[in-house]
N, C-alpha and C. Protein backbone atom coordinates (compact mmCIF):
# COMPACT_ATOMS: atom_id res chain seq x y z
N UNK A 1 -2.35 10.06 -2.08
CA UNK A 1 -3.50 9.19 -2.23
C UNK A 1 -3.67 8.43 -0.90
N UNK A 2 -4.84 8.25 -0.15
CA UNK A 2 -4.96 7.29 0.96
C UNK A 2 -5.16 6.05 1.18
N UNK A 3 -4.36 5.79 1.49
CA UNK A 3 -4.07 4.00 1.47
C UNK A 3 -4.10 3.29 2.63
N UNK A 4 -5.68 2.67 3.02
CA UNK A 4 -5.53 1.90 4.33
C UNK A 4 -4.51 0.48 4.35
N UNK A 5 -3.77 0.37 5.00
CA UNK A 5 -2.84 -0.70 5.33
C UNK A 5 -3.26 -2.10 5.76
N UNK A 6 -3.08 -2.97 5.41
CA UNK A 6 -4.00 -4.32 5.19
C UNK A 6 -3.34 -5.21 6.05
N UNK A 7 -1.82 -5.30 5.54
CA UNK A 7 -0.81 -5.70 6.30
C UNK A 7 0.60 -6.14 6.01
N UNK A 8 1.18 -7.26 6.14
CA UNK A 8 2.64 -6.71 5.24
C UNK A 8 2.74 -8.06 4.64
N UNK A 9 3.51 -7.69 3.35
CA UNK A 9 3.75 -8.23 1.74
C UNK A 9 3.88 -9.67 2.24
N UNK A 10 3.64 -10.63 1.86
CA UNK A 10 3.69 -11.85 1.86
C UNK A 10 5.10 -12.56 1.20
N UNK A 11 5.80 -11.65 -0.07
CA UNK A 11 6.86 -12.00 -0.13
C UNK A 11 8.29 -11.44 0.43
N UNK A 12 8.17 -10.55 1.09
CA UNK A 12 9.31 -9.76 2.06
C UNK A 12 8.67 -9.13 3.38
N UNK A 13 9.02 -9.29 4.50
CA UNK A 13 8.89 -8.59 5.65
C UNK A 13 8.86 -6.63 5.37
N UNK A 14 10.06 -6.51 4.01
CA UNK A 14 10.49 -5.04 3.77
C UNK A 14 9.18 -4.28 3.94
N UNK A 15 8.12 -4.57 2.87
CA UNK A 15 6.99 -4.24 2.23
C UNK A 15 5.64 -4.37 3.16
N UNK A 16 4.67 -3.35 3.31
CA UNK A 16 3.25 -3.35 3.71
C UNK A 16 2.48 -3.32 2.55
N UNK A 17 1.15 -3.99 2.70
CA UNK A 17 0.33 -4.11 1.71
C UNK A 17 -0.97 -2.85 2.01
N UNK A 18 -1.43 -2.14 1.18
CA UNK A 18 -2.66 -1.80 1.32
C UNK A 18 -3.63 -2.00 0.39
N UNK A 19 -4.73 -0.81 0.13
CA UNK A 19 -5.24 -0.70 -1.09
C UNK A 19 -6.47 1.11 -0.43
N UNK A 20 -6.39 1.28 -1.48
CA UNK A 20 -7.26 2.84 -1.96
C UNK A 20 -8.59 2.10 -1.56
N UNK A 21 -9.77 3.40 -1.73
CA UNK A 21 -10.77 3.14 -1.62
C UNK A 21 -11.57 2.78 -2.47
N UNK A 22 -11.06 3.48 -4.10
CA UNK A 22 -10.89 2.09 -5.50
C UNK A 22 -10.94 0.76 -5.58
N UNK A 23 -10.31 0.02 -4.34
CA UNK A 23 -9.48 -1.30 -4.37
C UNK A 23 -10.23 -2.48 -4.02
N UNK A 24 -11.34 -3.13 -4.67
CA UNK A 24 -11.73 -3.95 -3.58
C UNK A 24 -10.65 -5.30 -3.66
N UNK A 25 -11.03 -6.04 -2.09
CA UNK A 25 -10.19 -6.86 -1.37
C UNK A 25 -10.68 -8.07 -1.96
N UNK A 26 -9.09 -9.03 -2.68
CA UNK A 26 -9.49 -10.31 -2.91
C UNK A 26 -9.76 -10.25 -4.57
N UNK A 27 -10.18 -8.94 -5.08
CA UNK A 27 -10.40 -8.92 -6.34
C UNK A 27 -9.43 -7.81 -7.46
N UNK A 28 -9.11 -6.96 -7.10
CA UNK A 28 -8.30 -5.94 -7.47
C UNK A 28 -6.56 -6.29 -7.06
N UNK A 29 -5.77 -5.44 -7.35
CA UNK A 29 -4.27 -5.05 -6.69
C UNK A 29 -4.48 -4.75 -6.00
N UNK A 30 -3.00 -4.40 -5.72
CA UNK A 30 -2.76 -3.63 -4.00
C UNK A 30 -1.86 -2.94 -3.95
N UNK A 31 -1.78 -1.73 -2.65
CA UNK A 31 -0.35 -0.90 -3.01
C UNK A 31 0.68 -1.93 -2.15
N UNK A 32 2.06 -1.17 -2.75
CA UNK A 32 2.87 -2.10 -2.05
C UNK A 32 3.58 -0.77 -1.95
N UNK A 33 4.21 -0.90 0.06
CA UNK A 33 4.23 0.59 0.30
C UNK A 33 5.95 0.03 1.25
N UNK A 34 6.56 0.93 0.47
CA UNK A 34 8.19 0.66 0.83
C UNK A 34 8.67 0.74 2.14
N UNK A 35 7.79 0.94 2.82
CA UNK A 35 8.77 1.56 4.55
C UNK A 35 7.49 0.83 5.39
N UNK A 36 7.91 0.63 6.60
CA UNK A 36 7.24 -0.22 8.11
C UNK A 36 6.71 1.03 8.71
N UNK A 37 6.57 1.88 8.45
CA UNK A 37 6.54 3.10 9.45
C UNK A 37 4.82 3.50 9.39
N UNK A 38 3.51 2.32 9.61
CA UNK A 38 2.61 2.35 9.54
C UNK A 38 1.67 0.98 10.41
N UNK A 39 0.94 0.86 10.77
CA UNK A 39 0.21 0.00 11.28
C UNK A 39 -0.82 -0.72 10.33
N UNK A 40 -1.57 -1.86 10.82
CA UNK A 40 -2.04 -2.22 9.99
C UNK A 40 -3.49 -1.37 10.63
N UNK A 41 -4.54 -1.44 9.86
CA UNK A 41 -5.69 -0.19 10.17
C UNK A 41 -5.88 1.04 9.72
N UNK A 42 -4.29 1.49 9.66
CA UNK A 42 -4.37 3.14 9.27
C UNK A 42 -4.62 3.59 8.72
N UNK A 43 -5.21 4.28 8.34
CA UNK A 43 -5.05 5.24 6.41
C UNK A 43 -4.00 6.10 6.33
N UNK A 44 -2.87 5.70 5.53
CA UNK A 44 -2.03 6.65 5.05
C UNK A 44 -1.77 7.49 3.71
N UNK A 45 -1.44 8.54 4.35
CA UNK A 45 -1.39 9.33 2.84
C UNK A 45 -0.27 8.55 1.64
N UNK A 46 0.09 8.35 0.92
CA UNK A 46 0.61 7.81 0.13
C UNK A 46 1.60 7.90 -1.36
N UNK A 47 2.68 8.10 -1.78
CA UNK A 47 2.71 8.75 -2.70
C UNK A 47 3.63 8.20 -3.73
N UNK A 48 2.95 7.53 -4.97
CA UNK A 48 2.34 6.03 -5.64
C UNK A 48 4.10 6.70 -6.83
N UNK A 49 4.89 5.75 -6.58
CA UNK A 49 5.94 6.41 -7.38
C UNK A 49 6.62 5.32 -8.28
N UNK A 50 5.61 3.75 -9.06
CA UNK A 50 5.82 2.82 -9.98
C UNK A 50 4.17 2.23 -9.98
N UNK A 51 4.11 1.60 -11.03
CA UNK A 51 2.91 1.54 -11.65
C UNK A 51 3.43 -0.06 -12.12
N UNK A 52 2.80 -0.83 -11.86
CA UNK A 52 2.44 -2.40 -12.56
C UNK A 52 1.13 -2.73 -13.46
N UNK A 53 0.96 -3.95 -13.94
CA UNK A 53 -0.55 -3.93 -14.51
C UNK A 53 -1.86 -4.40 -13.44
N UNK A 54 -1.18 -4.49 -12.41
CA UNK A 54 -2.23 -4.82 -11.38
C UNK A 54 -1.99 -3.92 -10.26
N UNK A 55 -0.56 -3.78 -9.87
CA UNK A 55 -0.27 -3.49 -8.53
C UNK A 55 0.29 -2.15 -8.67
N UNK A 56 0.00 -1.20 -7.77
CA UNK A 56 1.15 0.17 -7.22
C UNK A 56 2.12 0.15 -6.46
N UNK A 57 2.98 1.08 -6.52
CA UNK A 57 4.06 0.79 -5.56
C UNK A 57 4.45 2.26 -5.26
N UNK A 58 4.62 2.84 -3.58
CA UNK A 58 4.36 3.96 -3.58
C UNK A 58 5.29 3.69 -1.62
N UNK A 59 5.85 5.40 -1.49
CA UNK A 59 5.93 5.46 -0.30
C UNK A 59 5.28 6.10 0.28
N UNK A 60 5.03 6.23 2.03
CA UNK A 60 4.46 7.16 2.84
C UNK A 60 4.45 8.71 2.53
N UNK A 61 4.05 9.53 2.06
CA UNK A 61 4.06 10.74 2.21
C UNK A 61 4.01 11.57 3.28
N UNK A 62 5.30 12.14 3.84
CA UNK A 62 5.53 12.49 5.34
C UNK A 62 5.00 14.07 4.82
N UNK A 63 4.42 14.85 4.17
CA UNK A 63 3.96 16.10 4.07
C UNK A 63 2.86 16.55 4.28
């Protein structure tokens, strides 16, 4: 799934924030994407592996 990168989690440095093209900003969730290995701007592929009632949680898909 493609997930532009917004920027990183507000409660851990660990975590980047994005959101899908689903997602609007300020009103919806957000993904919360396990690894630094992205910029903020990018669209990354994504691959969504826990589910919350608001939020996703997913790593980079290196494939």
């Amino acid at each position: 799934m493609p997930v532009l990168i917004v920027g990183i989690s507000p409660e851990t440095d660990l975590l980047l924030t994005g959101r899908t093209a689903a997602m609007a900003p300020d009103v919806d969730g957000q993904v919360l994407i396990n690894e630094r290995s992205a910029v903020v701007g990018e669209i990354v592929p994504v691959c969504i592996t826990d589910a919350h009632p608001y939020d996703l949680v997913g790593g980079i898909d290196k494939e």
